[in-house]
N, C-alpha and C. Protein backbone atom coordinates (compact mmCIF):
# COMPACT_ATOMS: atom_id res chain seq x y z
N UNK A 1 215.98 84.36 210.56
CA UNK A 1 216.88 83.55 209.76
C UNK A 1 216.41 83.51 208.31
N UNK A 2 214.99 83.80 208.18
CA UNK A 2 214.57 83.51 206.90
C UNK A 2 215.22 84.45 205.82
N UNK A 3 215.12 85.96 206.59
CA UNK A 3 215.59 86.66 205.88
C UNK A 3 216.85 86.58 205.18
N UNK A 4 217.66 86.74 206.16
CA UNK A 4 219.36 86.22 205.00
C UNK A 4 219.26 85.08 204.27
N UNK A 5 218.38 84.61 203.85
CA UNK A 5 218.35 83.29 202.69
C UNK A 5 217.74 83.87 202.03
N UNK A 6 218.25 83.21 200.57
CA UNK A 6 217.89 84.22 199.06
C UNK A 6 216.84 83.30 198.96
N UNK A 7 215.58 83.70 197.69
CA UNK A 7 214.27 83.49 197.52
C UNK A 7 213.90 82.04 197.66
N UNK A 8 215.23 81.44 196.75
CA UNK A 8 215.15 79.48 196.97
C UNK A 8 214.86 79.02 197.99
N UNK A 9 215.87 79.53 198.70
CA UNK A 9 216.38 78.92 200.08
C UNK A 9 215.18 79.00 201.16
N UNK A 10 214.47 80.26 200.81
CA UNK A 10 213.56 80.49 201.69
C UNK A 10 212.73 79.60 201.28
N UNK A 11 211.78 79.67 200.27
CA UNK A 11 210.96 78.77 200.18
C UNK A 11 210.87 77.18 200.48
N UNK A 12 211.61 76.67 200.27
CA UNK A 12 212.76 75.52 200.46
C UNK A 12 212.14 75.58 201.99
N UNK A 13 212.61 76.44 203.01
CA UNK A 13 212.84 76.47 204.10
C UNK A 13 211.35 76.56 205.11
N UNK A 14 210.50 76.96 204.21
CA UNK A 14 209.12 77.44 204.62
C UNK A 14 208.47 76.29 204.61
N UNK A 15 208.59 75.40 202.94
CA UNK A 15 208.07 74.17 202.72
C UNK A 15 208.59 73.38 203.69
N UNK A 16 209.82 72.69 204.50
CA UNK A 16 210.36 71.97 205.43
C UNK A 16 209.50 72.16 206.66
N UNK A 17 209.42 73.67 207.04
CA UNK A 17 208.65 73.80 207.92
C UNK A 17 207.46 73.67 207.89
N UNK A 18 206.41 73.98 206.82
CA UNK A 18 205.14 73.09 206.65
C UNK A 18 205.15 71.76 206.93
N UNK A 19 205.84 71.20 206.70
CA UNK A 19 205.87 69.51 206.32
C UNK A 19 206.35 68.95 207.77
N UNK A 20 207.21 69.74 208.93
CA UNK A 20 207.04 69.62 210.17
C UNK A 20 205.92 69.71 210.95
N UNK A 21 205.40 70.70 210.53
CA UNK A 21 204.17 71.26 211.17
C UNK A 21 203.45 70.03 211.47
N UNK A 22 203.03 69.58 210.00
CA UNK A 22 202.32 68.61 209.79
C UNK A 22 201.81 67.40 210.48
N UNK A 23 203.82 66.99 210.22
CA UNK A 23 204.16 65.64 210.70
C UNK A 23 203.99 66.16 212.26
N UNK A 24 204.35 67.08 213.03
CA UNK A 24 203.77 67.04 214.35
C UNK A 24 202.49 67.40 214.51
N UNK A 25 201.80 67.74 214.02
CA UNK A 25 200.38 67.40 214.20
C UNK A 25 199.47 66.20 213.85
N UNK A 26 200.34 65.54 213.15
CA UNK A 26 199.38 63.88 213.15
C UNK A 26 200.12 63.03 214.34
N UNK A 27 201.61 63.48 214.72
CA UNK A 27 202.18 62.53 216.27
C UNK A 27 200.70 63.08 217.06
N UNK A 28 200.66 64.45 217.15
CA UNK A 28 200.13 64.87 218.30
C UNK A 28 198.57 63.79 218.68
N UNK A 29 198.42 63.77 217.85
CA UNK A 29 197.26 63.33 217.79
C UNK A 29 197.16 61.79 218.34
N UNK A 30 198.49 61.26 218.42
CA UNK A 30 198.29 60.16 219.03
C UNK A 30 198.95 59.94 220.50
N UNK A 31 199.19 61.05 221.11
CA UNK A 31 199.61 61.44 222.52
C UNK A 31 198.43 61.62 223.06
N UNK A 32 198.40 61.24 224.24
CA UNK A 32 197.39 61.31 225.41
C UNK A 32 197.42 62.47 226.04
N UNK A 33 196.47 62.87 226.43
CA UNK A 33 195.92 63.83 227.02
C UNK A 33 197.01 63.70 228.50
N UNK A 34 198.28 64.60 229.08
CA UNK A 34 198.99 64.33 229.88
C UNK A 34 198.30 64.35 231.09
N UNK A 35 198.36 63.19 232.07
CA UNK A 35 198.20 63.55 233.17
C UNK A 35 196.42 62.55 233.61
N UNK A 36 196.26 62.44 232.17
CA UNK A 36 194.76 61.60 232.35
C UNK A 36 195.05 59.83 232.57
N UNK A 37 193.74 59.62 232.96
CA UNK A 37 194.01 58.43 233.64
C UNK A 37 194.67 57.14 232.35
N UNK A 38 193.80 57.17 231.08
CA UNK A 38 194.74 56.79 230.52
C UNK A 38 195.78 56.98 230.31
N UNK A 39 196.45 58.05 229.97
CA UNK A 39 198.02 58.41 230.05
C UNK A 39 198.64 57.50 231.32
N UNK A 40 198.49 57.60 232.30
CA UNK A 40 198.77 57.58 233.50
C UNK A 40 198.84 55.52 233.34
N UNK A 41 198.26 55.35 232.93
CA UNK A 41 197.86 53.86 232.56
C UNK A 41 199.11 53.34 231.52
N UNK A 42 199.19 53.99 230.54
CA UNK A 42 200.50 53.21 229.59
C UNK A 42 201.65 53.73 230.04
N UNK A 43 201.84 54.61 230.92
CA UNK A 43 203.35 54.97 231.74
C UNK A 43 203.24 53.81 232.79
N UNK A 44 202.44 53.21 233.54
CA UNK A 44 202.61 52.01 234.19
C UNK A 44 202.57 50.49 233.29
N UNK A 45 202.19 50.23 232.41
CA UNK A 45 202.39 49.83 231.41
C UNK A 45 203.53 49.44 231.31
N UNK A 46 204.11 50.32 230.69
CA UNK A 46 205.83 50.63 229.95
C UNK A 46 206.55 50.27 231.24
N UNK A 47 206.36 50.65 232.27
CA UNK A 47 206.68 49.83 233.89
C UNK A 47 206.96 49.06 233.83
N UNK A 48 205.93 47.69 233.21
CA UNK A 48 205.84 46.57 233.50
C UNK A 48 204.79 46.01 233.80
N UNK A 49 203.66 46.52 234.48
CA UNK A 49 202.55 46.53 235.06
C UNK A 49 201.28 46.06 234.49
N UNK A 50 200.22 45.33 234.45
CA UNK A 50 199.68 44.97 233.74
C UNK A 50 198.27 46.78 234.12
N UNK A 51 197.96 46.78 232.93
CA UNK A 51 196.81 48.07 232.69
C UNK A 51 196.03 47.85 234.13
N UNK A 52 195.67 46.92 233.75
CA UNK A 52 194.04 46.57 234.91
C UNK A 52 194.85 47.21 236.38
N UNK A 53 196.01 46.74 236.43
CA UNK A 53 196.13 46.57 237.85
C UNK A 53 196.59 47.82 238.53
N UNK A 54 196.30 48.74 237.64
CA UNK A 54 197.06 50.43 238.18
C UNK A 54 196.61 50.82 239.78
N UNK A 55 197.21 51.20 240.07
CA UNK A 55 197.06 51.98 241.50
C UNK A 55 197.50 53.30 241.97
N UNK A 56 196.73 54.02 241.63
CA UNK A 56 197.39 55.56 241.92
C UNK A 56 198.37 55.44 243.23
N UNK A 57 198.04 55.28 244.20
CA UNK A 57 198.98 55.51 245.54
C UNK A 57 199.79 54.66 244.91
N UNK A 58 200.29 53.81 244.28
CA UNK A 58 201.29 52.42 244.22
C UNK A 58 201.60 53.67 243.12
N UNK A 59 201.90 53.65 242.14
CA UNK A 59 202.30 55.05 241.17
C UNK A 59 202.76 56.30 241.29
N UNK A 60 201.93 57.08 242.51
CA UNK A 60 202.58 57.90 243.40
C UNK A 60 204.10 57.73 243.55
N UNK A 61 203.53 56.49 244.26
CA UNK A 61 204.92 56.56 245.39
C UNK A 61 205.91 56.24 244.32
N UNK A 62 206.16 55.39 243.62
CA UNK A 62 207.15 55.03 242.34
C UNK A 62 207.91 56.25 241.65
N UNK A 63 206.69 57.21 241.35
CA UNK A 63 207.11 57.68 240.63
C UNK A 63 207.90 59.52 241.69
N UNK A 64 207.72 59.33 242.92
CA UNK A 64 208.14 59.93 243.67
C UNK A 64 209.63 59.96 243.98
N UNK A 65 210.37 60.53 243.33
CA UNK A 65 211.52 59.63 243.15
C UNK A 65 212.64 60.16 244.47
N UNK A 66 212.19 61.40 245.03
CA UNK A 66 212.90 61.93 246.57
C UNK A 66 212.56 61.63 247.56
N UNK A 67 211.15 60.36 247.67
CA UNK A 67 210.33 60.21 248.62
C UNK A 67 209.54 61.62 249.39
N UNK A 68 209.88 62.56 248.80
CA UNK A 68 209.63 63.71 249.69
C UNK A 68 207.61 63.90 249.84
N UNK A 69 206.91 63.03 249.41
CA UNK A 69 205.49 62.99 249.04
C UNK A 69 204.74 64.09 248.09
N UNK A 70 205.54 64.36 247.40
CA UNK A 70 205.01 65.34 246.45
C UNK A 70 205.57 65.11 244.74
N UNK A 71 205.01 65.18 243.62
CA UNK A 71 205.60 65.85 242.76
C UNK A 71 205.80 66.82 242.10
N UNK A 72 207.36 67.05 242.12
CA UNK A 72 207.82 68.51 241.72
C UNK A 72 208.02 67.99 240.05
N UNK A 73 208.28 69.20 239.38
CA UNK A 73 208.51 69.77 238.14
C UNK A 73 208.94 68.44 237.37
N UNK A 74 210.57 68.23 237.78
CA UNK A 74 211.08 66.88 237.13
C UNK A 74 210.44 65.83 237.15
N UNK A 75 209.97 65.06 238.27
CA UNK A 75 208.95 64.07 238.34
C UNK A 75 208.10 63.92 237.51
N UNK A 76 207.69 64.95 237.37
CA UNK A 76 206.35 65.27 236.12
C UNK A 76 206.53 65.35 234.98
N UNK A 77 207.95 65.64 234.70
CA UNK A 77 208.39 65.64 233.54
C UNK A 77 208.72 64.35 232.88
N UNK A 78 209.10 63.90 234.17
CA UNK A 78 209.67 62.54 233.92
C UNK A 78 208.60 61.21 233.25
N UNK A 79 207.27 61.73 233.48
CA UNK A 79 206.29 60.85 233.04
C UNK A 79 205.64 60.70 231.56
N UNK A 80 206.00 61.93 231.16
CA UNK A 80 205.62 62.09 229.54
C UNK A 80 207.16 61.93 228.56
N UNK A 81 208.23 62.04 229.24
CA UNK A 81 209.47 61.75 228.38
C UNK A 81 208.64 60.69 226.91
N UNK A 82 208.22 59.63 227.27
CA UNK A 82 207.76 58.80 226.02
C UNK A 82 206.96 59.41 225.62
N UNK A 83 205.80 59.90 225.98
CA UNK A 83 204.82 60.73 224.67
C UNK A 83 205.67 62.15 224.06
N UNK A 84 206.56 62.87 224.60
CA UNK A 84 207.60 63.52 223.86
C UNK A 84 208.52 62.96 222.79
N UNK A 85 209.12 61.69 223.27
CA UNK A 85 209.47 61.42 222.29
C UNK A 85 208.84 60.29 220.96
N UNK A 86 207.62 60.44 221.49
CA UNK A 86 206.54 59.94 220.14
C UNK A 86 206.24 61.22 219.38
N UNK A 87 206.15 62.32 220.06
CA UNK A 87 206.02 63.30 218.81
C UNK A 87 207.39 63.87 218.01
N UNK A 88 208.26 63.13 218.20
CA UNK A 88 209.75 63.40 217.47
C UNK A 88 210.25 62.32 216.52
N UNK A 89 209.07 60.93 216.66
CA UNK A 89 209.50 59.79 216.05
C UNK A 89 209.51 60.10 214.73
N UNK A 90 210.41 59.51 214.17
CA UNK A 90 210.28 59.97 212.83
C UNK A 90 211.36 60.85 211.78
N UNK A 91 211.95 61.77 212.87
CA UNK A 91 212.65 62.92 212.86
C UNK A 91 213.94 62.40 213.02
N UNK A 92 214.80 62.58 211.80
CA UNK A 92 216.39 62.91 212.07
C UNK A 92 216.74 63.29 213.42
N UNK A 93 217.90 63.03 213.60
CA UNK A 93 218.56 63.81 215.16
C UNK A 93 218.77 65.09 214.68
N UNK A 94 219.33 65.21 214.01
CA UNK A 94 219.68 66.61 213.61
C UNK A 94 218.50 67.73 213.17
N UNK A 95 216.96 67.10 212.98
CA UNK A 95 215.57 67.78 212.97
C UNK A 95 214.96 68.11 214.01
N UNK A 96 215.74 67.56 215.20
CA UNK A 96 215.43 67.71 216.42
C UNK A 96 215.61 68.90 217.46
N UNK A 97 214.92 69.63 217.95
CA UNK A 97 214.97 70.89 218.57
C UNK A 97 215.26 70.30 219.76
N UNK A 98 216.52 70.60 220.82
CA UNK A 98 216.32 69.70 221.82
C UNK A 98 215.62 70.81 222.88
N UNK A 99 215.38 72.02 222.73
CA UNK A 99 214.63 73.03 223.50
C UNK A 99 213.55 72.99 223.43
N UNK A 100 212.84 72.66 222.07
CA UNK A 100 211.40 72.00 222.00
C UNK A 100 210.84 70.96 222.65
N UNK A 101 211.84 69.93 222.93
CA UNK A 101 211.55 68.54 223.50
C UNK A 101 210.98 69.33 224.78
N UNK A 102 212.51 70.15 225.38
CA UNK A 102 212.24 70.60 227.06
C UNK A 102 211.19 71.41 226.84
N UNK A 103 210.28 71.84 226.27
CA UNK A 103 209.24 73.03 226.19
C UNK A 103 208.19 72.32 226.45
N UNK A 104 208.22 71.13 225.09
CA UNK A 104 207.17 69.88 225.17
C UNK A 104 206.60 69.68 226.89
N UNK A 105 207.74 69.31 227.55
CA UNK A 105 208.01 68.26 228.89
C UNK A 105 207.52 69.71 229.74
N UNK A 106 208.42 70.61 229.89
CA UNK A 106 207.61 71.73 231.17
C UNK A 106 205.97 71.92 230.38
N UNK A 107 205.55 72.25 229.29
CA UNK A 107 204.33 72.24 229.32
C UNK A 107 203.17 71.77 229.73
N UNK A 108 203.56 69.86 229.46
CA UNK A 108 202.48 68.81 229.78
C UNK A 108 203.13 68.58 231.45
N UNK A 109 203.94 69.34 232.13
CA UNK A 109 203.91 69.44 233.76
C UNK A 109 203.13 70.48 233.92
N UNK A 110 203.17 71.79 233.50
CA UNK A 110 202.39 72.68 233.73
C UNK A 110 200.84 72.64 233.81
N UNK A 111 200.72 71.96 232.68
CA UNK A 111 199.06 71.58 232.06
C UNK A 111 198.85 70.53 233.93
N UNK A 112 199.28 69.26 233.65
CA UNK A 112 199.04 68.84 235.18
C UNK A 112 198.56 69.38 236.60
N UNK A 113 199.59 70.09 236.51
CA UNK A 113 199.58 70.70 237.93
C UNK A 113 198.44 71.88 237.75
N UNK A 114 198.38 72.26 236.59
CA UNK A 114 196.96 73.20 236.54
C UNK A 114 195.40 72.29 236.95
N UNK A 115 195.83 70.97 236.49
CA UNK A 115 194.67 70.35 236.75
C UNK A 115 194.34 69.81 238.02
N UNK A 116 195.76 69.50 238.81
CA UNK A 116 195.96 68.42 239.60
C UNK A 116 196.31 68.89 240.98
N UNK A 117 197.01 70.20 241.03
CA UNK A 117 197.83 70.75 241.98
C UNK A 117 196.44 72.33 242.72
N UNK A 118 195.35 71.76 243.27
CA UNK A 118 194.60 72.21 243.89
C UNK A 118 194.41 73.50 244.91
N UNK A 119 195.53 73.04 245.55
CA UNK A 119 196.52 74.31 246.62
C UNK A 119 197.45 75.20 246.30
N UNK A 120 197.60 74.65 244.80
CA UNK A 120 198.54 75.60 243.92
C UNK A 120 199.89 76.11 244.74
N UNK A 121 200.19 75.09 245.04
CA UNK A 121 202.00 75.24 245.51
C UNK A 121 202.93 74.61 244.87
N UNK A 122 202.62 74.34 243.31
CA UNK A 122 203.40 74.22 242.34
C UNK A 122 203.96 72.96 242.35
N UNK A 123 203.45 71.91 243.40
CA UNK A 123 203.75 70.81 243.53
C UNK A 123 202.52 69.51 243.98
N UNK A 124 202.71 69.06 243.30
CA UNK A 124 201.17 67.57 243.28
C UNK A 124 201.51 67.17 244.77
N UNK A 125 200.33 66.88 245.83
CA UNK A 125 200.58 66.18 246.85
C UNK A 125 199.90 64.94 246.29
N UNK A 126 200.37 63.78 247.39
CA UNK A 126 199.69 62.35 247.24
C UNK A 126 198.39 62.60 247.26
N UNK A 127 197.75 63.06 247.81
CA UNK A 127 196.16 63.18 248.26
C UNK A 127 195.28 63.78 247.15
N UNK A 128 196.66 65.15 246.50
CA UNK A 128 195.46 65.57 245.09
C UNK A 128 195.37 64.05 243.64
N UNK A 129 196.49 63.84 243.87
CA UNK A 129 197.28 62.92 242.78
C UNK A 129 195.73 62.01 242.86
N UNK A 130 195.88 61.32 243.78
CA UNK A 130 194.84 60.11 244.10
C UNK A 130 193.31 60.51 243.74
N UNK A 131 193.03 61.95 244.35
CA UNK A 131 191.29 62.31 244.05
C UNK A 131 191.39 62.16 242.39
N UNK A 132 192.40 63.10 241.79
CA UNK A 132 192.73 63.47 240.60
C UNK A 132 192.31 62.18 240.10
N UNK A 133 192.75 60.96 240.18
CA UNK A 133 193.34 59.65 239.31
C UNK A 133 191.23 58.67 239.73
C-alpha cells in the first residue's frame, strides 16, 4: 500500500505507524503474562470474585462453557478478550484492526496451551489446568 502513495503520504503513513507501534508497546507492557496465575486472578476478579478467593477447579468449571471438561480454542480466547482490548485502549474504532484483535486472542490461546496442554491434544483438560494454576 505504501507504494501507491506519493512521498507525503508515505511518510505521513510510516510516522502513524511508528506512533502505533509505540503506543502498543507501552499497552503491552501492562498485559499479563496470558494464562499465569495472576492473569488468571483479575479475569476472576472482573467476575466478581474477590482475588484471595480464586479456585482453579471453581474457574475451570465457569469458564468451561460446553461443560464438555476441557478447554478448547474459544474458551481460551474468551479469557484474555479484556487484556486484548487493553492493548487497543486508546485507539479510534476506525484504528482498529479487527484481524489483529483475532490474531491477538488465537495467539495468547496458543501460548497457553503450549504451556498448559501437556498431552498436546490441543485442548486444556481440568487436571492440566489445575497442576498448571
Amino acid at each position: 500500500a505504501l507504494r501507491a502513495m506519493n512521498e507525503y503520504d508515505r511518510k505521513v503513513q510510516v510516522a502513524l505507524d511508528e506512533q502505533n507501534k509505540k503506543r502498543m508497546s507501552e499497552a503491552e507492557k501492562n498485559v499479563r503474562h496470558p494464562g499465569n496465575k495472576q492473569q488468571l486472578e483479575d479475569v476472576w476478579e472482573r467476575d466478581g470474585f474477590e482475588k484471595e478467593s480464586f479456585n482453579a477447579k471453581t474457574f475451570f468449571k465457569l469458564r468451561d462453557t460446553d461443560g464438555d471438561g476441557f478447554l478448547n480454542d474459544f474458551e481460551l480466547m474468551a479469557l484474555f478478550t479484556a487484556e486484548v482490548e487493553a492493548l487497543f485502549e486508546g485507539y479510534d474504532e476506525d484504528e482498529i484492526d479487527q484481524e489483529e484483535k483475532q490474531e491477538e486472542l488465537e495467539m495468547m490461546a496458543e501460548h497457553v496451551k503450549e504451556h498448559i496442554d501437556t498431552n498436546e491434544d490441543g485442548l486444556v483438560h481440568i487436571e492440566e489446568f489445575i497442576k498448571y494454576t
